[in-house]
PDB file of N, CA and C in Angstrom:
ATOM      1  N   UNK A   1     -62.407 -85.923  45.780  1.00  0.00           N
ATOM      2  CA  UNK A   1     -62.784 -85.511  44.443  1.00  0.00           C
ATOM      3  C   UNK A   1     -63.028 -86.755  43.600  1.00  0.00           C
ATOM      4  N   UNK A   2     -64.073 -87.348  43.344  1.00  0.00           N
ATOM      5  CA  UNK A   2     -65.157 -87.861  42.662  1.00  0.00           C
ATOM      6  C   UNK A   2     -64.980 -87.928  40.833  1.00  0.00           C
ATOM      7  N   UNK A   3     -64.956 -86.391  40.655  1.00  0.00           N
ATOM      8  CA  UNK A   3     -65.022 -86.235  38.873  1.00  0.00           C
ATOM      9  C   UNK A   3     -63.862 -86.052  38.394  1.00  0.00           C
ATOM     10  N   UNK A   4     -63.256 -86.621  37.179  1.00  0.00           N
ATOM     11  CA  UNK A   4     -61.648 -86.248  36.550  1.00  0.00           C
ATOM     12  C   UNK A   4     -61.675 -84.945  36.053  1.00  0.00           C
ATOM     13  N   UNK A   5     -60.787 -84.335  36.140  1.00  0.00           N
ATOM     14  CA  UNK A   5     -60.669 -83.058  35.533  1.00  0.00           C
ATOM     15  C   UNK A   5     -61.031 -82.609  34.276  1.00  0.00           C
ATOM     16  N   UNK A   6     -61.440 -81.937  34.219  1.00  0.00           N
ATOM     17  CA  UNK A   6     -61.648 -81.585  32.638  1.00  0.00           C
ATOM     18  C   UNK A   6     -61.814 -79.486  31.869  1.00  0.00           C
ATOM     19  N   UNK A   7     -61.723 -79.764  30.532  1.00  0.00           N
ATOM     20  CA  UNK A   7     -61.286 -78.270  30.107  1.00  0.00           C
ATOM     21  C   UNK A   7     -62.239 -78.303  29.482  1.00  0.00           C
ATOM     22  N   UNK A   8     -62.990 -76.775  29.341  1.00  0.00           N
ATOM     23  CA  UNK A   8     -63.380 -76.235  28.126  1.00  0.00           C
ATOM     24  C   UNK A   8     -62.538 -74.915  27.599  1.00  0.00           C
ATOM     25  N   UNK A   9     -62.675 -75.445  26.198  1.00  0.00           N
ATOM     26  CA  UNK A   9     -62.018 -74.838  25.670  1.00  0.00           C
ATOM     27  C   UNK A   9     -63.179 -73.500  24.460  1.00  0.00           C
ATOM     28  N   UNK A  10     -62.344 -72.400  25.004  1.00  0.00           N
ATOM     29  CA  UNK A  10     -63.205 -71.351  24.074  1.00  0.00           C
ATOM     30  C   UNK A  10     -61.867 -70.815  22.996  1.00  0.00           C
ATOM     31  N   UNK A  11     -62.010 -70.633  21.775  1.00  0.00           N
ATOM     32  CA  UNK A  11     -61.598 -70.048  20.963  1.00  0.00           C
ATOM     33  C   UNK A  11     -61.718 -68.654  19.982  1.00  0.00           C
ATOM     34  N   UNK A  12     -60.999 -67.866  20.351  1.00  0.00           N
ATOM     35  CA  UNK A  12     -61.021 -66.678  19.697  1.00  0.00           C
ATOM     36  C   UNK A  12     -59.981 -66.413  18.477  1.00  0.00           C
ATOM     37  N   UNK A  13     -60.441 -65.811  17.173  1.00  0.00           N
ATOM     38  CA  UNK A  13     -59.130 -65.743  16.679  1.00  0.00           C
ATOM     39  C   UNK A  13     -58.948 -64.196  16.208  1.00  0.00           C
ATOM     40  N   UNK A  14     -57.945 -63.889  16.065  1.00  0.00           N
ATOM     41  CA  UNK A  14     -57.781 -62.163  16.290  1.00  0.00           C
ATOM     42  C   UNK A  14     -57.196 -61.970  14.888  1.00  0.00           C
ATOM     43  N   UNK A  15     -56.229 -60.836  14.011  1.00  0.00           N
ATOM     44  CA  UNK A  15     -56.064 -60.753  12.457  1.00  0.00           C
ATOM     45  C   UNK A  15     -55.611 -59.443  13.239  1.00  0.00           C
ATOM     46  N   UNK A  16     -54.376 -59.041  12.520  1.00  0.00           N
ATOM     47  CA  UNK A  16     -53.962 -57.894  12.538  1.00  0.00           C
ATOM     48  C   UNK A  16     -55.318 -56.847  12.153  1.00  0.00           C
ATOM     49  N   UNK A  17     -55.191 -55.323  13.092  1.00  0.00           N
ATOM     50  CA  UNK A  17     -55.924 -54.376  12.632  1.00  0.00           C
ATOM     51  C   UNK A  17     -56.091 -53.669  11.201  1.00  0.00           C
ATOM     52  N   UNK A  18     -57.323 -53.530  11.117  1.00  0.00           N
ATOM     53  CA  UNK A  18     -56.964 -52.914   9.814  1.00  0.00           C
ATOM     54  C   UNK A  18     -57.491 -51.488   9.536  1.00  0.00           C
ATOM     55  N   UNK A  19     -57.598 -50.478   8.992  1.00  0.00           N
ATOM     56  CA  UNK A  19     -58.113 -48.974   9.080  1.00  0.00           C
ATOM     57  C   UNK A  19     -56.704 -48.590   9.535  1.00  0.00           C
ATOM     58  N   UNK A  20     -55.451 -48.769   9.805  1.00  0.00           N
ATOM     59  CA  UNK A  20     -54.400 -48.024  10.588  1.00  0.00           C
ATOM     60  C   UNK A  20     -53.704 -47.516   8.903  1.00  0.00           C
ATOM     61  N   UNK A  21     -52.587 -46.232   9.501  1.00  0.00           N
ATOM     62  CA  UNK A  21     -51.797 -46.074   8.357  1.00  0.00           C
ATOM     63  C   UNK A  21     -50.371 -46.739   8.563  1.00  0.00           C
ATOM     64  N   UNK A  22     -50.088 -47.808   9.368  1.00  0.00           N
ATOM     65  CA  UNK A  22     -49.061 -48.065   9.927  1.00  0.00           C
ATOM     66  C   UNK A  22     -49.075 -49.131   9.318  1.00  0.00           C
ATOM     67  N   UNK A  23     -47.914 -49.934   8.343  1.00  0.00           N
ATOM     68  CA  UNK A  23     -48.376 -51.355   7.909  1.00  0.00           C
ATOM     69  C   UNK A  23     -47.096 -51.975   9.241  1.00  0.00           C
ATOM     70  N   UNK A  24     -47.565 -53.286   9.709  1.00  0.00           N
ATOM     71  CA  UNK A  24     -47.277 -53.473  10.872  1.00  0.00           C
ATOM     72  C   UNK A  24     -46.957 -55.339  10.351  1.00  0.00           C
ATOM     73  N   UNK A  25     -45.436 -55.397   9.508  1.00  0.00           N
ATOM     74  CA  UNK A  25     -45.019 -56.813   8.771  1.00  0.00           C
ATOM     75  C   UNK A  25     -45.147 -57.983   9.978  1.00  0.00           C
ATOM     76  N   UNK A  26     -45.163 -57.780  10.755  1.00  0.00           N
ATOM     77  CA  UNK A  26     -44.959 -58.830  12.488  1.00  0.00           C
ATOM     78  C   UNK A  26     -45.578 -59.481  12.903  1.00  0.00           C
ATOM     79  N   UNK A  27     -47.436 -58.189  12.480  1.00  0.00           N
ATOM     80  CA  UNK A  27     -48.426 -58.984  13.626  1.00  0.00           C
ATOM     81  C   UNK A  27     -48.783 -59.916  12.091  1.00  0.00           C
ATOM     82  N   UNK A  28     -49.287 -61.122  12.670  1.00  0.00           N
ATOM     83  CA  UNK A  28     -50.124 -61.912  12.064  1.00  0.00           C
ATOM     84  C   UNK A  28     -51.250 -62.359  12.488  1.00  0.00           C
ATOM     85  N   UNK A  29     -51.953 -63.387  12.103  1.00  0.00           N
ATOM     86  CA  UNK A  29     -53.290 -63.080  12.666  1.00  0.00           C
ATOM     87  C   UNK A  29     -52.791 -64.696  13.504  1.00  0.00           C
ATOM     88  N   UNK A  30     -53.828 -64.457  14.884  1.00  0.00           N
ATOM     89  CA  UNK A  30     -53.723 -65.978  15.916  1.00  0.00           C
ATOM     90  C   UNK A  30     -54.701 -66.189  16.205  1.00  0.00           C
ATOM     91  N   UNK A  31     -54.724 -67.353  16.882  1.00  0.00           N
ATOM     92  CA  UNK A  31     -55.639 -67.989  17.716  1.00  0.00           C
ATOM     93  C   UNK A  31     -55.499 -67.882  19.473  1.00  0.00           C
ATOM     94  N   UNK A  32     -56.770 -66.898  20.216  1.00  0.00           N
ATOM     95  CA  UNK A  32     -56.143 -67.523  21.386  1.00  0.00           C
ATOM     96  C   UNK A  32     -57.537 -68.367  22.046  1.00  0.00           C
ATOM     97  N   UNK A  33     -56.674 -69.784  23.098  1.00  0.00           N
ATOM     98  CA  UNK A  33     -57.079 -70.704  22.996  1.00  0.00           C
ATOM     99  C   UNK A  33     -57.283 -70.699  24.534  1.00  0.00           C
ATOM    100  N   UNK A  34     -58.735 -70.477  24.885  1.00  0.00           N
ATOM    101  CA  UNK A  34     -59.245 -70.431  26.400  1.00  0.00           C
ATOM    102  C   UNK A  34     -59.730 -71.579  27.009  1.00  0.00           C
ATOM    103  N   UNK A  35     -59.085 -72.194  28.503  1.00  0.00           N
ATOM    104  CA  UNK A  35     -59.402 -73.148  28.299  1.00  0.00           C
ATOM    105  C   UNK A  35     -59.529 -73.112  30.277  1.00  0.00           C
ATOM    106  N   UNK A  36     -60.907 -73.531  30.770  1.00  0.00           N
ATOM    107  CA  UNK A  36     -61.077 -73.451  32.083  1.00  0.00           C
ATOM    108  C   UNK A  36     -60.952 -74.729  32.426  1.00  0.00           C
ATOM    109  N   UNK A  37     -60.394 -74.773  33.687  1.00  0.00           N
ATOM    110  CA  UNK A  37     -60.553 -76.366  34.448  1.00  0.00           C
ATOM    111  C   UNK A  37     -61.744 -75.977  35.565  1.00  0.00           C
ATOM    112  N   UNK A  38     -62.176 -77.275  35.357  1.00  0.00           N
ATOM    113  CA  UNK A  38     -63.704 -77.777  35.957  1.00  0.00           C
ATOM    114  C   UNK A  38     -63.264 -78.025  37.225  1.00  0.00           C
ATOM    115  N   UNK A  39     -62.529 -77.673  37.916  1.00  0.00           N
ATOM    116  CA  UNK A  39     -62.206 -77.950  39.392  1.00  0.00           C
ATOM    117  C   UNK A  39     -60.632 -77.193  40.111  1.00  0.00           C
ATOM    118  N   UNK A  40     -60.818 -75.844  41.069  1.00  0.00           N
ATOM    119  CA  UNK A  40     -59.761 -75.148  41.284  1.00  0.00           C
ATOM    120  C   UNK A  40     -59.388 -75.983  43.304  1.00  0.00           C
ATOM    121  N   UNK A  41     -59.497 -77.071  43.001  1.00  0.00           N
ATOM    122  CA  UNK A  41     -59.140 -77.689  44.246  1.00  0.00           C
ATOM    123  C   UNK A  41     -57.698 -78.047  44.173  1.00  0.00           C
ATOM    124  N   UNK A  42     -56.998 -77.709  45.518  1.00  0.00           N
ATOM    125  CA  UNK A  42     -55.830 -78.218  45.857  1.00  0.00           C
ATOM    126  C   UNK A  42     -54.989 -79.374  44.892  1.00  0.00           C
ATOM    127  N   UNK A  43     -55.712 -80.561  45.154  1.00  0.00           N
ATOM    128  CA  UNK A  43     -55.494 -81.692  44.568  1.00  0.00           C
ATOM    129  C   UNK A  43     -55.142 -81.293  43.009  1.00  0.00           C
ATOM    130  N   UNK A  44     -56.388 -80.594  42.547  1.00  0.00           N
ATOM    131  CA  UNK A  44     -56.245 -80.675  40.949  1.00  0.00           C
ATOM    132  C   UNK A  44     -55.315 -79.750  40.261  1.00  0.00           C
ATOM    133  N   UNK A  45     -55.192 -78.667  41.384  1.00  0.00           N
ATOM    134  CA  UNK A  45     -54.066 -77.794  40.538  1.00  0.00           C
ATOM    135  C   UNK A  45     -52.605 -78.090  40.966  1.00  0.00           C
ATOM    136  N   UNK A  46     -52.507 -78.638  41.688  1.00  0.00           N
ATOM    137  CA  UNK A  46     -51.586 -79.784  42.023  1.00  0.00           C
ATOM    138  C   UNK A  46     -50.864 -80.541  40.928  1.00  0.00           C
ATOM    139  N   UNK A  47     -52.229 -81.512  40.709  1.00  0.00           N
ATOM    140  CA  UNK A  47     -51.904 -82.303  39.630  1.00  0.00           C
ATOM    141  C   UNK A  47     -51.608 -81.695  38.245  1.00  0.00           C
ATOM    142  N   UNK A  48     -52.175 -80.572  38.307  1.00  0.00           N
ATOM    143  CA  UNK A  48     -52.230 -79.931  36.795  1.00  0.00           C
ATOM    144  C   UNK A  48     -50.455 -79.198  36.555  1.00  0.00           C
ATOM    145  N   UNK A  49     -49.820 -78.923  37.905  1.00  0.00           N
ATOM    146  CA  UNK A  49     -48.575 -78.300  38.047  1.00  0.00           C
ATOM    147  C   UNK A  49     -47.878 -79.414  37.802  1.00  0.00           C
ATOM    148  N   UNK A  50     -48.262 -80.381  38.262  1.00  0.00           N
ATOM    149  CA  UNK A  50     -46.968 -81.551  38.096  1.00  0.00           C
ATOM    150  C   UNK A  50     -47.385 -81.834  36.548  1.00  0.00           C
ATOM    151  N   UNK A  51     -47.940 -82.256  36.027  1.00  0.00           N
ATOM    152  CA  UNK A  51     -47.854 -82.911  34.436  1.00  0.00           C
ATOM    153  C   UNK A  51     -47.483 -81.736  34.080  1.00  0.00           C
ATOM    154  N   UNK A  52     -47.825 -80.359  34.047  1.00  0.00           N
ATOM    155  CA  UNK A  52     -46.790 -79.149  33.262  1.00  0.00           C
ATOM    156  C   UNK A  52     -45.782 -79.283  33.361  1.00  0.00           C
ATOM    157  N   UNK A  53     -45.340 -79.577  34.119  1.00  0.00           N
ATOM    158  CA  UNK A  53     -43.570 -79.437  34.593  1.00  0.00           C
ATOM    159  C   UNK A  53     -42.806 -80.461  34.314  1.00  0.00           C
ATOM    160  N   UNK A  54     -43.772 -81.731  34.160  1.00  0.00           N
ATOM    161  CA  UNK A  54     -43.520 -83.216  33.171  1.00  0.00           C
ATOM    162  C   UNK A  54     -43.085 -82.917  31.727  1.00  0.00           C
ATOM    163  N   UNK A  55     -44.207 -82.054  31.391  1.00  0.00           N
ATOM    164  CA  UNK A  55     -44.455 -82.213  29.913  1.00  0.00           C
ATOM    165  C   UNK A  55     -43.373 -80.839  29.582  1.00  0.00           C
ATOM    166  N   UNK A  56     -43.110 -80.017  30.357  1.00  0.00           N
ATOM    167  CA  UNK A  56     -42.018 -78.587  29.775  1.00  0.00           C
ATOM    168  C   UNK A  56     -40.736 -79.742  29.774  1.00  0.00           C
ATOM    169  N   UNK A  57     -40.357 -80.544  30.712  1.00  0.00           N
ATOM    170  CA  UNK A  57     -39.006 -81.321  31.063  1.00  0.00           C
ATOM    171  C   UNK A  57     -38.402 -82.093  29.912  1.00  0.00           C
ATOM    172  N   UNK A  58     -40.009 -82.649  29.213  1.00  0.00           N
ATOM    173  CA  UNK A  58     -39.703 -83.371  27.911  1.00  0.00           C
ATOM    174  C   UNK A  58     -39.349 -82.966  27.056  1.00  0.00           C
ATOM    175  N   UNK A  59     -39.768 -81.570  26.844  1.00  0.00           N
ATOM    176  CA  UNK A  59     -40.177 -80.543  25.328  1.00  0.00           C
ATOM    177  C   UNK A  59     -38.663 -80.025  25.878  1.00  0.00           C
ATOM    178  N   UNK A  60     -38.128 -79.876  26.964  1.00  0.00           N
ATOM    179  CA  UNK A  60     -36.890 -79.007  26.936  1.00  0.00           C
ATOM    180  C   UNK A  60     -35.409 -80.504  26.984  1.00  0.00           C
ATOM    181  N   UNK A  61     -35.892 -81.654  27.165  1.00  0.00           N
ATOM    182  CA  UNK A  61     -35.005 -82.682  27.360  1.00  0.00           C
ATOM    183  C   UNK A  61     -35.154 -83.019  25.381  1.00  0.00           C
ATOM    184  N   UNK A  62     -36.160 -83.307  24.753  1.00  0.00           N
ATOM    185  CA  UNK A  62     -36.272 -84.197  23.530  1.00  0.00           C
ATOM    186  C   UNK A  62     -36.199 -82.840  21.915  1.00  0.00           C
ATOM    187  N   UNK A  63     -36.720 -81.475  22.338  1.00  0.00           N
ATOM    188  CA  UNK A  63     -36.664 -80.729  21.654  1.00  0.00           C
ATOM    189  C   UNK A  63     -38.190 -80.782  21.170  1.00  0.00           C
ATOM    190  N   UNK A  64     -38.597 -79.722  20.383  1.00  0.00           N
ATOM    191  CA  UNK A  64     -39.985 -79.998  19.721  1.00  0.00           C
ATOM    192  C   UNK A  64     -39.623 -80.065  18.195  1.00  0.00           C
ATOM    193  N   UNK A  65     -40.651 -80.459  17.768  1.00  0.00           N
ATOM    194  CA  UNK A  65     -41.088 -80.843  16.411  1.00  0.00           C
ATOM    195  C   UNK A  65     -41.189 -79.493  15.710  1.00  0.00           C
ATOM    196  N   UNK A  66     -41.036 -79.235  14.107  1.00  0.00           N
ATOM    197  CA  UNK A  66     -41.164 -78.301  13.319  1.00  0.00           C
ATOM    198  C   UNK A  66     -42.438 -77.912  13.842  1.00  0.00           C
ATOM    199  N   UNK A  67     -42.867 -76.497  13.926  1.00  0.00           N
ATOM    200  CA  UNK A  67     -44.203 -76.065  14.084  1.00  0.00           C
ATOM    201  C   UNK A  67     -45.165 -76.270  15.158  1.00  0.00           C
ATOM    202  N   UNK A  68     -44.222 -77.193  16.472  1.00  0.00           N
ATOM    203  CA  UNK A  68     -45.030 -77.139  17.167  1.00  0.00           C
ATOM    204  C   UNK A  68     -45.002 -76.332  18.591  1.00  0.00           C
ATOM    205  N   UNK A  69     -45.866 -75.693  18.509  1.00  0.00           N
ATOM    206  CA  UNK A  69     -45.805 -74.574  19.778  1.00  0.00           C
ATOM    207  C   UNK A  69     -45.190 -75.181  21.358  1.00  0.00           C
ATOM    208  N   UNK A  70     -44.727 -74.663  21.937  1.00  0.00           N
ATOM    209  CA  UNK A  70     -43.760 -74.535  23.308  1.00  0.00           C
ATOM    210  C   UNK A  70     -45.182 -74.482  24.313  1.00  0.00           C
ATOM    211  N   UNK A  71     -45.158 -75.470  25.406  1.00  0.00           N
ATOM    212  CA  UNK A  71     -46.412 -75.180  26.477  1.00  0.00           C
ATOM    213  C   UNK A  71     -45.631 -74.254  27.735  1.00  0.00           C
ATOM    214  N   UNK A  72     -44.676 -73.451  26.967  1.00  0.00           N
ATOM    215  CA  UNK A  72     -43.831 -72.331  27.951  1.00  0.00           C
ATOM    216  C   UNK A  72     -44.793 -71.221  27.605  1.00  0.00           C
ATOM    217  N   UNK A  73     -45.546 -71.276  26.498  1.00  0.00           N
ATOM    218  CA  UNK A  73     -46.021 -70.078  26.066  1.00  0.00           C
ATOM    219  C   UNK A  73     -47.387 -69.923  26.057  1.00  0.00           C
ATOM    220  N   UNK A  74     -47.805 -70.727  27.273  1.00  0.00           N
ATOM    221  CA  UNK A  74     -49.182 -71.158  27.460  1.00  0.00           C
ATOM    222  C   UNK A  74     -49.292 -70.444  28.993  1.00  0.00           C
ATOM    223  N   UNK A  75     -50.614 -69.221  29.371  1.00  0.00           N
ATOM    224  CA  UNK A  75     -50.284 -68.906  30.495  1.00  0.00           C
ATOM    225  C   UNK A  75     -51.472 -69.559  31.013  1.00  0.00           C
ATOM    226  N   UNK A  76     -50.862 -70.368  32.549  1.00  0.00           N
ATOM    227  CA  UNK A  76     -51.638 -70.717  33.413  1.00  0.00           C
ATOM    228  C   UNK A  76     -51.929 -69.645  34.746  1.00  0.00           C
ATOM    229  N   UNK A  77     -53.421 -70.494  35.111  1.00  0.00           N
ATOM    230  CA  UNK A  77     -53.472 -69.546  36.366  1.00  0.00           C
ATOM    231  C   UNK A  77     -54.473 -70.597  36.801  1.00  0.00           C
ATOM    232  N   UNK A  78     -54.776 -70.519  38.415  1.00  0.00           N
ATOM    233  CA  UNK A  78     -55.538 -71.229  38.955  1.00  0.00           C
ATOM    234  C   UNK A  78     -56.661 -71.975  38.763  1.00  0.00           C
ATOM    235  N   UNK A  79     -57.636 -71.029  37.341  1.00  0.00           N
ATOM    236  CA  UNK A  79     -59.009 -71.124  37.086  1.00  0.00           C
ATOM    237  C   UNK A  79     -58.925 -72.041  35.414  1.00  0.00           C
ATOM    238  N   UNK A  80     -57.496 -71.815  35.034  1.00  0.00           N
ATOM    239  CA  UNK A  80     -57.385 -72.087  33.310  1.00  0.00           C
ATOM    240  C   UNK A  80     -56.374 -71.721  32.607  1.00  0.00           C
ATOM    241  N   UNK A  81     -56.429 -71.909  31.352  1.00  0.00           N
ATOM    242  CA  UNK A  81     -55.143 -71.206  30.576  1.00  0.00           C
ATOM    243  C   UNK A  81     -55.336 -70.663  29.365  1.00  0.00           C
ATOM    244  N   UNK A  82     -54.704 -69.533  29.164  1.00  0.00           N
ATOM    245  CA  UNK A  82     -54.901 -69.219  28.020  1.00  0.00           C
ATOM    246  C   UNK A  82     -53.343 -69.363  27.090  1.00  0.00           C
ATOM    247  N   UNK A  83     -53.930 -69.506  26.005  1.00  0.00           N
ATOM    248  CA  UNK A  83     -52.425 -69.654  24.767  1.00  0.00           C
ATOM    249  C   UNK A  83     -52.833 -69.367  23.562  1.00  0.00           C
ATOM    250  N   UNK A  84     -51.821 -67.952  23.181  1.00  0.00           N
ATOM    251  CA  UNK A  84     -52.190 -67.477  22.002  1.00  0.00           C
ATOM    252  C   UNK A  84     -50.836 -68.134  21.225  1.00  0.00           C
ATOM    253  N   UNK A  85     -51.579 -68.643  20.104  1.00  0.00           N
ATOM    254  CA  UNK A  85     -50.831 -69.482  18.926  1.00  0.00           C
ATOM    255  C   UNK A  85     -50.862 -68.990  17.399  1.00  0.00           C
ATOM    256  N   UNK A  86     -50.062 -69.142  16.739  1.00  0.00           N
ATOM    257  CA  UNK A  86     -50.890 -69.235  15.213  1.00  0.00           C
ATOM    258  C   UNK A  86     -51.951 -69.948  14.949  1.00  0.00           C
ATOM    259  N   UNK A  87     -52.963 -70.023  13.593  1.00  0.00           N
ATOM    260  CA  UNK A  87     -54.205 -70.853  13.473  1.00  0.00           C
ATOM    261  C   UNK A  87     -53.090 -71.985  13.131  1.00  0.00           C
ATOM    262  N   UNK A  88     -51.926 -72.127  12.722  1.00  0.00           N
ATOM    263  CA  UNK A  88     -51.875 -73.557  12.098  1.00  0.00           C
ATOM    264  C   UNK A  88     -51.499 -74.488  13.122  1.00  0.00           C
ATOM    265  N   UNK A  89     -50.894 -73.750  14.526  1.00  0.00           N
ATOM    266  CA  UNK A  89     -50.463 -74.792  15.692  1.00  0.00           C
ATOM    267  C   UNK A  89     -51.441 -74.676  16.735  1.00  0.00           C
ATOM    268  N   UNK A  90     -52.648 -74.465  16.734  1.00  0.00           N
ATOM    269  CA  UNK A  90     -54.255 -74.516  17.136  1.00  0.00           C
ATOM    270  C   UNK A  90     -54.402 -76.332  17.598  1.00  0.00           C
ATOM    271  N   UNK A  91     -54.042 -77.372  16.442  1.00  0.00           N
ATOM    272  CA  UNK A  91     -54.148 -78.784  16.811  1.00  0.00           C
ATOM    273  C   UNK A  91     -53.316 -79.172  17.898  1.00  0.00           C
ATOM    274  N   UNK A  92     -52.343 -78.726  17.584  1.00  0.00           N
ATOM    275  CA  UNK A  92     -51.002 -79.052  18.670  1.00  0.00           C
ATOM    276  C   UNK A  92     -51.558 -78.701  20.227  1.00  0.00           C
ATOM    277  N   UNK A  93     -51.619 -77.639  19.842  1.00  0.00           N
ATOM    278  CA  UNK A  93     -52.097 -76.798  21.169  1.00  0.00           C
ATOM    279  C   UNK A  93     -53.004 -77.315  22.093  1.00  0.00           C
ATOM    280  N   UNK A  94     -53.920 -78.118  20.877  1.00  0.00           N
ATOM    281  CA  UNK A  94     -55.369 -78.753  21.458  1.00  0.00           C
ATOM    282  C   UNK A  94     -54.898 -80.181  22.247  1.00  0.00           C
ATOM    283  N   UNK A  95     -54.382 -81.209  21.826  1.00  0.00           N
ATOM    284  CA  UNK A  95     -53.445 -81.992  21.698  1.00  0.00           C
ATOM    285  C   UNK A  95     -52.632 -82.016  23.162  1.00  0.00           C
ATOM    286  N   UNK A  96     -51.622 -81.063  22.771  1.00  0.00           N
ATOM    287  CA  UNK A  96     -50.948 -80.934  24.514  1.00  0.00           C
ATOM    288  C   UNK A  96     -51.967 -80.415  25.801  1.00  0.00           C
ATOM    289  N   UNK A  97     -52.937 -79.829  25.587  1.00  0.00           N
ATOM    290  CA  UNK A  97     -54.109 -79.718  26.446  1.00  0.00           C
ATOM    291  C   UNK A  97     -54.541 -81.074  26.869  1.00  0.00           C
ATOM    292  N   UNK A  98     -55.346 -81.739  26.166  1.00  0.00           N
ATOM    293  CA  UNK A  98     -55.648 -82.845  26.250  1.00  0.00           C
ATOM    294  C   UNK A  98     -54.809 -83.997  26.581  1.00  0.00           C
ATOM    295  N   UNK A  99     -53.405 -83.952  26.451  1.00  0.00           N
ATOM    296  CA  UNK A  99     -52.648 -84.638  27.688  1.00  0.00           C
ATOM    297  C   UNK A  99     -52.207 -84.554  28.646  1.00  0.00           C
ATOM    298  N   UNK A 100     -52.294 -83.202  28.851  1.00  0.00           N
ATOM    299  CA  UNK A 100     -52.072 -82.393  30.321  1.00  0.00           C
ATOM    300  C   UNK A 100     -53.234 -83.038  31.076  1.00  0.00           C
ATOM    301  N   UNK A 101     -54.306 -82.937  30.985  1.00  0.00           N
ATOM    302  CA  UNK A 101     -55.676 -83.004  31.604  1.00  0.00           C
ATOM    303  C   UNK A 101     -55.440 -84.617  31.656  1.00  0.00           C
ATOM    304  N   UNK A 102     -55.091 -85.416  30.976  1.00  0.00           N
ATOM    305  CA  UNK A 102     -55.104 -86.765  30.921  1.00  0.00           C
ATOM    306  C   UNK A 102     -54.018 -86.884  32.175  1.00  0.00           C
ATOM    307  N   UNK A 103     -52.922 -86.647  32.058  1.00  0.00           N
ATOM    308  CA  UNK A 103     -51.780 -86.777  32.914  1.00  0.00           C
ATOM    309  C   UNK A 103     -52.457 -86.375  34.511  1.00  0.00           C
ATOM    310  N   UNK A 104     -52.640 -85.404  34.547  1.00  0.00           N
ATOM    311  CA  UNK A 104     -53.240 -84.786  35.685  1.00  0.00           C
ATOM    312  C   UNK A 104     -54.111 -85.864  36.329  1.00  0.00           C
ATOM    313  N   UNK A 105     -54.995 -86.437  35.756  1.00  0.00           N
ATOM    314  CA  UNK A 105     -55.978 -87.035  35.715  1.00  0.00           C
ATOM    315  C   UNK A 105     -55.332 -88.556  36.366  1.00  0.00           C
ATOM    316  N   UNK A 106     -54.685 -89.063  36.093  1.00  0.00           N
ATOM    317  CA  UNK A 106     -53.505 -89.881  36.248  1.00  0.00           C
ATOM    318  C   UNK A 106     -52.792 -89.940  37.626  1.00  0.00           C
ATOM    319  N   UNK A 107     -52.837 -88.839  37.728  1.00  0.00           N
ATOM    320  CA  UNK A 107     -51.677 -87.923  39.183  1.00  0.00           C
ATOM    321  C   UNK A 107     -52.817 -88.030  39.960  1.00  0.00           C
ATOM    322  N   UNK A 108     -53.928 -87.714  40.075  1.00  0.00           N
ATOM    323  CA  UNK A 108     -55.269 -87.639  41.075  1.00  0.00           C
ATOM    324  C   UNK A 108     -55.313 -88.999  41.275  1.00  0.00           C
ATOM    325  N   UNK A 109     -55.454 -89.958  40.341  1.00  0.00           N
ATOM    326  CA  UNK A 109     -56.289 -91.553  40.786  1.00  0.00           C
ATOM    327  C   UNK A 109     -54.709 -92.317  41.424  1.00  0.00           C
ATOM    328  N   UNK A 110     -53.745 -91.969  41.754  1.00  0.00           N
ATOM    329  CA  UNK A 110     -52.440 -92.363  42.392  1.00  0.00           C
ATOM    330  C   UNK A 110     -52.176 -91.604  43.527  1.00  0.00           C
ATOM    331  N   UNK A 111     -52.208 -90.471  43.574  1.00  0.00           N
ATOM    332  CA  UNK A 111     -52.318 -89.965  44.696  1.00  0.00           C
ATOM    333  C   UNK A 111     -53.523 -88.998  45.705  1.00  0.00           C
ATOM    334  N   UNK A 112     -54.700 -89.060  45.238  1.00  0.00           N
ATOM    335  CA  UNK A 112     -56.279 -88.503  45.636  1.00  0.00           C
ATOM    336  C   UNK A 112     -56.322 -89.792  46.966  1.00  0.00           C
ATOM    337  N   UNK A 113     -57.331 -89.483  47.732  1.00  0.00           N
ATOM    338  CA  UNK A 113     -57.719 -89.983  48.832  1.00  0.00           C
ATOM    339  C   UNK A 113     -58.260 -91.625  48.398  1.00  0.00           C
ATOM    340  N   UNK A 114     -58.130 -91.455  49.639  1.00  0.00           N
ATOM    341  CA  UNK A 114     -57.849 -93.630  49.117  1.00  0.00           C
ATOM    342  C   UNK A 114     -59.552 -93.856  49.944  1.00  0.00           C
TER     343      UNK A 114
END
């Protein structure tokens, strides 16, 4: 594997329903944050498992920051991930993406074929 990994990211943002007679104090409105990896090879989801499990170790060893979303609550699957957030932890979100993919990226050029 040749190319570094990489995400696109699609964004949807959703708002509680409205027309109901039910007022519903809970839901608020989010962001969910779609994000495919450009390569479902061995190697890369590999790499993509190990920097998750880096980056949960930290967030559960150092604690997180006011407001910033948990990558526990980010679901992965072979092809991508999705993570529904509030709009205001949308940066964060973007942020820990983008070092996942970096890390990963990292993990391939150390251990990928020589």
């Amino acid at each position: 594997m040749d190319e570094p990994i990489t995400v696109k990211c699609d964004r949807a943002v959703s708002a509680p329903a409205s027309g109901t007679a039910a007022l519903d104090l809970a839901e608020a409105p989010s962001v969910t944050l779609q994000f495919a990896f450009s390569s479902a090879e061995d190697l890369t989801l590999e790499a993509i498992r190990h920097a998750r499990r880096a980056m949960l170790r930290e967030e559960w060893t150092r604690g997180r920051e006011a407001g910033e979303p948990s990558l526990e609550e980010a679901v992965f699957s072979p092809t991508g991930v999705v993570w529904v957030a509030a709009p205001e932890e949308q940066e964060w979100c973007l942020r820990k993406m983008e070092e996942l993919v970096a890390r990963a990226n990292r993990a391939i050029a150390m251990l990928g074929p020589r």
